[in-house]
N, C-alpha and C. Protein backbone atom coordinates (compact mmCIF):
# COMPACT_ATOMS: atom_id res chain seq x y z
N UNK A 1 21.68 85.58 147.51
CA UNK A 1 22.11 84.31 148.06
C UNK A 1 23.44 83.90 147.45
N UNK A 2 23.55 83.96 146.17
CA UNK A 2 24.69 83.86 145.30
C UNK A 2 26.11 84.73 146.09
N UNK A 3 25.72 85.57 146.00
CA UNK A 3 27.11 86.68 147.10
C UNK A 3 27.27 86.28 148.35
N UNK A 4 26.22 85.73 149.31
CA UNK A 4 26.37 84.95 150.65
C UNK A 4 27.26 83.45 150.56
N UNK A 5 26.83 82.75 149.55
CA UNK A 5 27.38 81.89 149.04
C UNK A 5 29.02 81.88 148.57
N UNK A 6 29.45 82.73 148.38
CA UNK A 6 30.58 83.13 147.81
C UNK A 6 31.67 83.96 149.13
N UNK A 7 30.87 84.56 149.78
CA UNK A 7 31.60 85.28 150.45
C UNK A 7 31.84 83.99 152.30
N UNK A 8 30.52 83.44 152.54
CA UNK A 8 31.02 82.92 153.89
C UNK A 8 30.86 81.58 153.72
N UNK A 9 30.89 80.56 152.25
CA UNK A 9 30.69 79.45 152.35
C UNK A 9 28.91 78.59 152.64
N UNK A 10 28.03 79.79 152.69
CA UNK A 10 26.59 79.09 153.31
C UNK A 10 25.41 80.02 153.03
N UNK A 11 24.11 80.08 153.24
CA UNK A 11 23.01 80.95 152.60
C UNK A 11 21.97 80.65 153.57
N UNK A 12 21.63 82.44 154.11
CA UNK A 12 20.99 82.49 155.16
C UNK A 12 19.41 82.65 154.85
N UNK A 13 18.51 82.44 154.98
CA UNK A 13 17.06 83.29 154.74
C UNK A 13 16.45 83.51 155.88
N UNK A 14 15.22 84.46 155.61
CA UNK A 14 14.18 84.54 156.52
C UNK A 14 13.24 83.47 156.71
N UNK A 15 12.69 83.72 158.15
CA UNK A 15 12.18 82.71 158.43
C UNK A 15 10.65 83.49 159.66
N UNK A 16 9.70 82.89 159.39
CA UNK A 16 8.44 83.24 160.05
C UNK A 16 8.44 82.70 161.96
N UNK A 17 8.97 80.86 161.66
CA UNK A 17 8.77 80.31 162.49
C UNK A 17 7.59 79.49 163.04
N UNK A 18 6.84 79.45 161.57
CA UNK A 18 5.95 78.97 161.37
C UNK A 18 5.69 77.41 160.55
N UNK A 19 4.96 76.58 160.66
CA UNK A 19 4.69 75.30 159.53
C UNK A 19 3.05 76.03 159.10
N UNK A 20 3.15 76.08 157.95
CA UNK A 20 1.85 76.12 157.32
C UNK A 20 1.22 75.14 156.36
N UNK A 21 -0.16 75.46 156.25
CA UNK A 21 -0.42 75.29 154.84
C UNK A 21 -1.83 75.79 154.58
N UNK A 22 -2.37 75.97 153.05
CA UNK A 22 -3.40 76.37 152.75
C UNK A 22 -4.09 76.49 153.56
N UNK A 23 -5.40 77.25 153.69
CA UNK A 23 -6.31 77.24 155.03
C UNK A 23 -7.81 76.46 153.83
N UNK A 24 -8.46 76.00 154.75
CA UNK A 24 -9.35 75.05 154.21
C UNK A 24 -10.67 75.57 153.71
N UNK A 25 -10.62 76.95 153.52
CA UNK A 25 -11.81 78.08 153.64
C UNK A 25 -11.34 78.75 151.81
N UNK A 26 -9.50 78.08 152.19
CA UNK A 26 -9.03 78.98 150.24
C UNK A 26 -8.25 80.35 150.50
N UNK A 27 -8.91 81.39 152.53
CA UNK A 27 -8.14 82.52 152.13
C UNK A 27 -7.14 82.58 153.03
N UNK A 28 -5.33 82.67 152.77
CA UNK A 28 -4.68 82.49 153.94
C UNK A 28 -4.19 80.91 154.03
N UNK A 29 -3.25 81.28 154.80
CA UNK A 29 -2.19 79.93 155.43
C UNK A 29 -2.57 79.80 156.75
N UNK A 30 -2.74 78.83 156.43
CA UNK A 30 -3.45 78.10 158.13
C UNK A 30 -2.34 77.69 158.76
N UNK A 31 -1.96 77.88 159.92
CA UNK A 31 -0.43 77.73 160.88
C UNK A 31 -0.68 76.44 161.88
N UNK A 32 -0.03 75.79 161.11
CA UNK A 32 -0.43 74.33 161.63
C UNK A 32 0.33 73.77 162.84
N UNK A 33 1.75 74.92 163.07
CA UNK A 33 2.91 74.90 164.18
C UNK A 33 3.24 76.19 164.05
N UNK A 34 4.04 76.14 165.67
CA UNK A 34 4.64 77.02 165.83
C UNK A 34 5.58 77.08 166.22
N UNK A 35 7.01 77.75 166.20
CA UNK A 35 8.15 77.52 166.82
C UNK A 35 8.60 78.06 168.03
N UNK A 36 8.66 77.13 169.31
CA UNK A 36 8.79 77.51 170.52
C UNK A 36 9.97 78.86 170.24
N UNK A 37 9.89 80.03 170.89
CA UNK A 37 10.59 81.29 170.84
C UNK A 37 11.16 81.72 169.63
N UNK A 38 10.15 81.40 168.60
CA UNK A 38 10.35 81.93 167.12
C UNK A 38 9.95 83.17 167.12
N UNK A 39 10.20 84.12 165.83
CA UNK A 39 9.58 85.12 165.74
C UNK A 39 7.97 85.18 165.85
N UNK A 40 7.04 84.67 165.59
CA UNK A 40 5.92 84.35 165.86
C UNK A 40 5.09 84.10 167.22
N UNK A 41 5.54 83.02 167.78
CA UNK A 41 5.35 83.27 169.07
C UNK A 41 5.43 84.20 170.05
N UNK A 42 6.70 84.99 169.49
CA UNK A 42 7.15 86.00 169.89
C UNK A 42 6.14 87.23 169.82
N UNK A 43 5.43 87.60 168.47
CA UNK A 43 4.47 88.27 168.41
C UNK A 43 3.35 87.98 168.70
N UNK A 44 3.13 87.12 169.00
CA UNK A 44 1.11 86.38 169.45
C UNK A 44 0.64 85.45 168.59
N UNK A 45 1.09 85.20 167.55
CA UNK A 45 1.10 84.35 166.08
C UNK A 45 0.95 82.95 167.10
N UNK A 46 -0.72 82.49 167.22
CA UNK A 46 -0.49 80.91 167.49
C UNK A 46 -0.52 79.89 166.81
N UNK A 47 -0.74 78.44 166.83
CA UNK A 47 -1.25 77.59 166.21
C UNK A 47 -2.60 77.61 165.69
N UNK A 48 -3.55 77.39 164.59
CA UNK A 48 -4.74 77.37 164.38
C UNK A 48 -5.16 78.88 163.29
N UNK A 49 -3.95 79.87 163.90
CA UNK A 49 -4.31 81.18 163.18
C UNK A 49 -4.22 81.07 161.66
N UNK A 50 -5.14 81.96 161.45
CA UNK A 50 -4.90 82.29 159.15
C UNK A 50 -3.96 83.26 158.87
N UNK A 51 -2.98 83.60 158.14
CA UNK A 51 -2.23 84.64 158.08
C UNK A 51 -3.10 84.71 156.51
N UNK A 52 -3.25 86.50 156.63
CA UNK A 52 -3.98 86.80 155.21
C UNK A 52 -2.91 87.79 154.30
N UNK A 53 -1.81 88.13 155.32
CA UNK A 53 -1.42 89.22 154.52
C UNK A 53 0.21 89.51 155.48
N UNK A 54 0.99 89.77 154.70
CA UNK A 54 2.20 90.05 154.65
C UNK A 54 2.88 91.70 154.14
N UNK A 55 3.17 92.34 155.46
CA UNK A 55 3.00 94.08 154.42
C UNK A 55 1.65 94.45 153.41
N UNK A 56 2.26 94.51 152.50
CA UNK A 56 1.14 94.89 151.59
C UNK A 56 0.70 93.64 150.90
N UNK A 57 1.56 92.74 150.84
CA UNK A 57 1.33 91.39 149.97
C UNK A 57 -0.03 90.51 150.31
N UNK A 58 -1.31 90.39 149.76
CA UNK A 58 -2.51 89.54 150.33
C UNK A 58 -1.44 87.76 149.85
N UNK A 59 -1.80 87.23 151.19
CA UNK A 59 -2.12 85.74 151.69
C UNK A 59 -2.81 84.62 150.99
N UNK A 60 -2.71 84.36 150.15
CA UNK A 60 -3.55 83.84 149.37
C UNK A 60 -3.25 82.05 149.68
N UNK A 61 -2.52 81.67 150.94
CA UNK A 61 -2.50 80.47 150.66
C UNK A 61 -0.91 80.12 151.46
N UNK A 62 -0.75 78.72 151.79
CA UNK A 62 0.73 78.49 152.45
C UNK A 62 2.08 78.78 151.46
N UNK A 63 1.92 78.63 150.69
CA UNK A 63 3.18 79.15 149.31
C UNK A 63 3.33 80.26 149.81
N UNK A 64 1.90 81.57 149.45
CA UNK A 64 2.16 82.32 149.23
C UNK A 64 3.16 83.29 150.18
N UNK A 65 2.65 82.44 151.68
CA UNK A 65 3.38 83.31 152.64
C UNK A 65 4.86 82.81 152.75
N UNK A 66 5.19 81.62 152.50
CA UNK A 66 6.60 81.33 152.14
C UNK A 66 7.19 82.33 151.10
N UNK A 67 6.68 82.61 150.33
CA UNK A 67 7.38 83.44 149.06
C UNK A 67 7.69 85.07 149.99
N UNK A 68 6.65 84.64 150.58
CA UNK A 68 6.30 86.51 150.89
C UNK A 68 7.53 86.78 151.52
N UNK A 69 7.87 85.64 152.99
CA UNK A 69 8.88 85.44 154.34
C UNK A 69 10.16 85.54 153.30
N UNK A 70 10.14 85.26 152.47
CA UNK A 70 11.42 84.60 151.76
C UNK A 70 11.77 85.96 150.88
N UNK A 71 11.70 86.50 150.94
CA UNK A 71 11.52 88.01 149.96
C UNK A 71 12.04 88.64 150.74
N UNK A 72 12.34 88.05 151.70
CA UNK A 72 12.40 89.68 153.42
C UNK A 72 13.93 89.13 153.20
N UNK A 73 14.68 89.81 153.58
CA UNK A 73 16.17 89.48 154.95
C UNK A 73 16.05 89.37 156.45
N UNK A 74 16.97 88.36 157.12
CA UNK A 74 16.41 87.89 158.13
C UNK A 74 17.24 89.41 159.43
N UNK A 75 15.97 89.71 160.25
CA UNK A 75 16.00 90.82 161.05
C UNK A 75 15.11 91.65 160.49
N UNK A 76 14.26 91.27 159.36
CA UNK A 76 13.63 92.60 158.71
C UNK A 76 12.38 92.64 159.55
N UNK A 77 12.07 94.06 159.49
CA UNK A 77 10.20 93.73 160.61
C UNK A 77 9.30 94.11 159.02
N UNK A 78 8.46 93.01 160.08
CA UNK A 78 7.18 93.14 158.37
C UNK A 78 5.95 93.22 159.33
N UNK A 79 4.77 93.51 158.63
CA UNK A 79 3.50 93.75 159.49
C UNK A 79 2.78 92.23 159.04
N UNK A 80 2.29 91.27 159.81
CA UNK A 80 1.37 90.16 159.37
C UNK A 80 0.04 90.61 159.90
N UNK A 81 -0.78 90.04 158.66
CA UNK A 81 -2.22 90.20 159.27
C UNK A 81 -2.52 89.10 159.06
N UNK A 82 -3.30 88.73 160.24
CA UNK A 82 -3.75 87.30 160.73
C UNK A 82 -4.93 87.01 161.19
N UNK A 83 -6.14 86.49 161.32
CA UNK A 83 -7.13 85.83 162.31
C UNK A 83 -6.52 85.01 163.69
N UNK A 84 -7.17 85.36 164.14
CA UNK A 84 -6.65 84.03 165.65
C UNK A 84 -7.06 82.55 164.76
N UNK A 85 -8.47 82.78 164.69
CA UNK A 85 -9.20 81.66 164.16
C UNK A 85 -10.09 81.72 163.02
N UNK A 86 -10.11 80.65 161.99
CA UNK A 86 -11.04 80.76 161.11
C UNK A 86 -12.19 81.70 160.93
N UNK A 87 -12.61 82.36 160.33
CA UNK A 87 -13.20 83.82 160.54
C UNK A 87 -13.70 84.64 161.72
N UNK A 88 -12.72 84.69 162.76
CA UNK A 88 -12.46 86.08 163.57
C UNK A 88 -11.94 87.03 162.82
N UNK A 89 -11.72 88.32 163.67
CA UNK A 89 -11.94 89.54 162.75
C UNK A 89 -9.83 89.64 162.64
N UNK A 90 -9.66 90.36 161.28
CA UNK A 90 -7.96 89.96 161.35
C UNK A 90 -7.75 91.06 162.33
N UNK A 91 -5.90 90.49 162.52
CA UNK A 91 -5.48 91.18 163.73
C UNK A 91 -3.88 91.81 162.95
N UNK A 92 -3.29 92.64 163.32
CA UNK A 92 -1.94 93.10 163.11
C UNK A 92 -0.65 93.24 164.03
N UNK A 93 0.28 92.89 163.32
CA UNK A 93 1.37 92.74 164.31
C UNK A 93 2.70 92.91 163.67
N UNK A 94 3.60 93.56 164.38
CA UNK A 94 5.05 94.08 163.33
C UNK A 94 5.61 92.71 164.16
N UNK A 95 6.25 92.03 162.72
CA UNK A 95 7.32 91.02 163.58
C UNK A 95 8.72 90.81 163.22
N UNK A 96 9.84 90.84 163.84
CA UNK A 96 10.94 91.01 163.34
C UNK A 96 11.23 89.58 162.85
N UNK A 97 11.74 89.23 161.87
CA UNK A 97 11.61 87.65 160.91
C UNK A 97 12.94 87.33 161.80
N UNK A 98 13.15 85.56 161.88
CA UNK A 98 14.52 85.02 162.08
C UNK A 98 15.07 84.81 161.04
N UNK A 99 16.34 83.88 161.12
CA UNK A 99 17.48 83.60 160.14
C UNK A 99 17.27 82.24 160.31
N UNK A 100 17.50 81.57 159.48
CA UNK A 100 17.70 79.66 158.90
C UNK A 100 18.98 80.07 158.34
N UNK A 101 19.72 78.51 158.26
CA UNK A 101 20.50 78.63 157.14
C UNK A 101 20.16 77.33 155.90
C-alpha cells in the first residue's frame, strides 16, 4: 500500500462486495448485504449466506473474512466456501475480488 501510495497518490484494496458480520451460530460471516454487480453477486454469493472459508483460510467470523479479502490484490480469484443458509450443506465458488480505493 505504501508503494501505491507513493507512486499514484491513493491505495487500492480488495474487495468481496459484501457487508458482513459474525454469524449468530459463532461459525462464519453472515452476509448481511450484497453489492448490486459486485464480485459476489456475480458468483451466487446472496444475502443471508455464511461464508466459512476463504482458499485455504477457515471463516471464523466477519473480521476474519475481511482480513482474509484484504490479503488478496484486487482481480485476484480466490475460492469462497459458503452455505446459502444457516446450516445447509457448504457450497464453492472461484470469485474474482473487486478494487475500492
Amino acid at each position: 500500500i505504501a508503494d501505491q501510495l507513493i507512486k499514484q497518490q491513493d491505495a487500492t484494496r480488495a474487495v468481496l462486495g459484501v457487508s458482513v458480520s459474525d454469524s449468530p451460530e459463532g461459525d462464519g460471516a453472515l452476509v448481511r448485504a450484497v453489492e448490486p454487480g459486485g464480485p459476489a453477486e456475480r458468483a451466487g454469493i446472496e444475502q443471508g449466506a455464511v461464508i466459512t472459508g476463504v482458499g485455504e483460510r477457515l471463516i471464523e467470523g466477519g473480521d476474519a473474512l475481511v482480513a482474509a479479502i484484504r490479503s488478496q490484490a484486487p482481480g485476484d480469484t480466490v475460492t469462497v466456501t459458503y452455505a446459502s443458509r444457516e446450516g445447509d450443506s457448504p457450497n464453492t465458488v472461484d470469485v474474482m475480488l473487486g478494487e475500492a480505493r
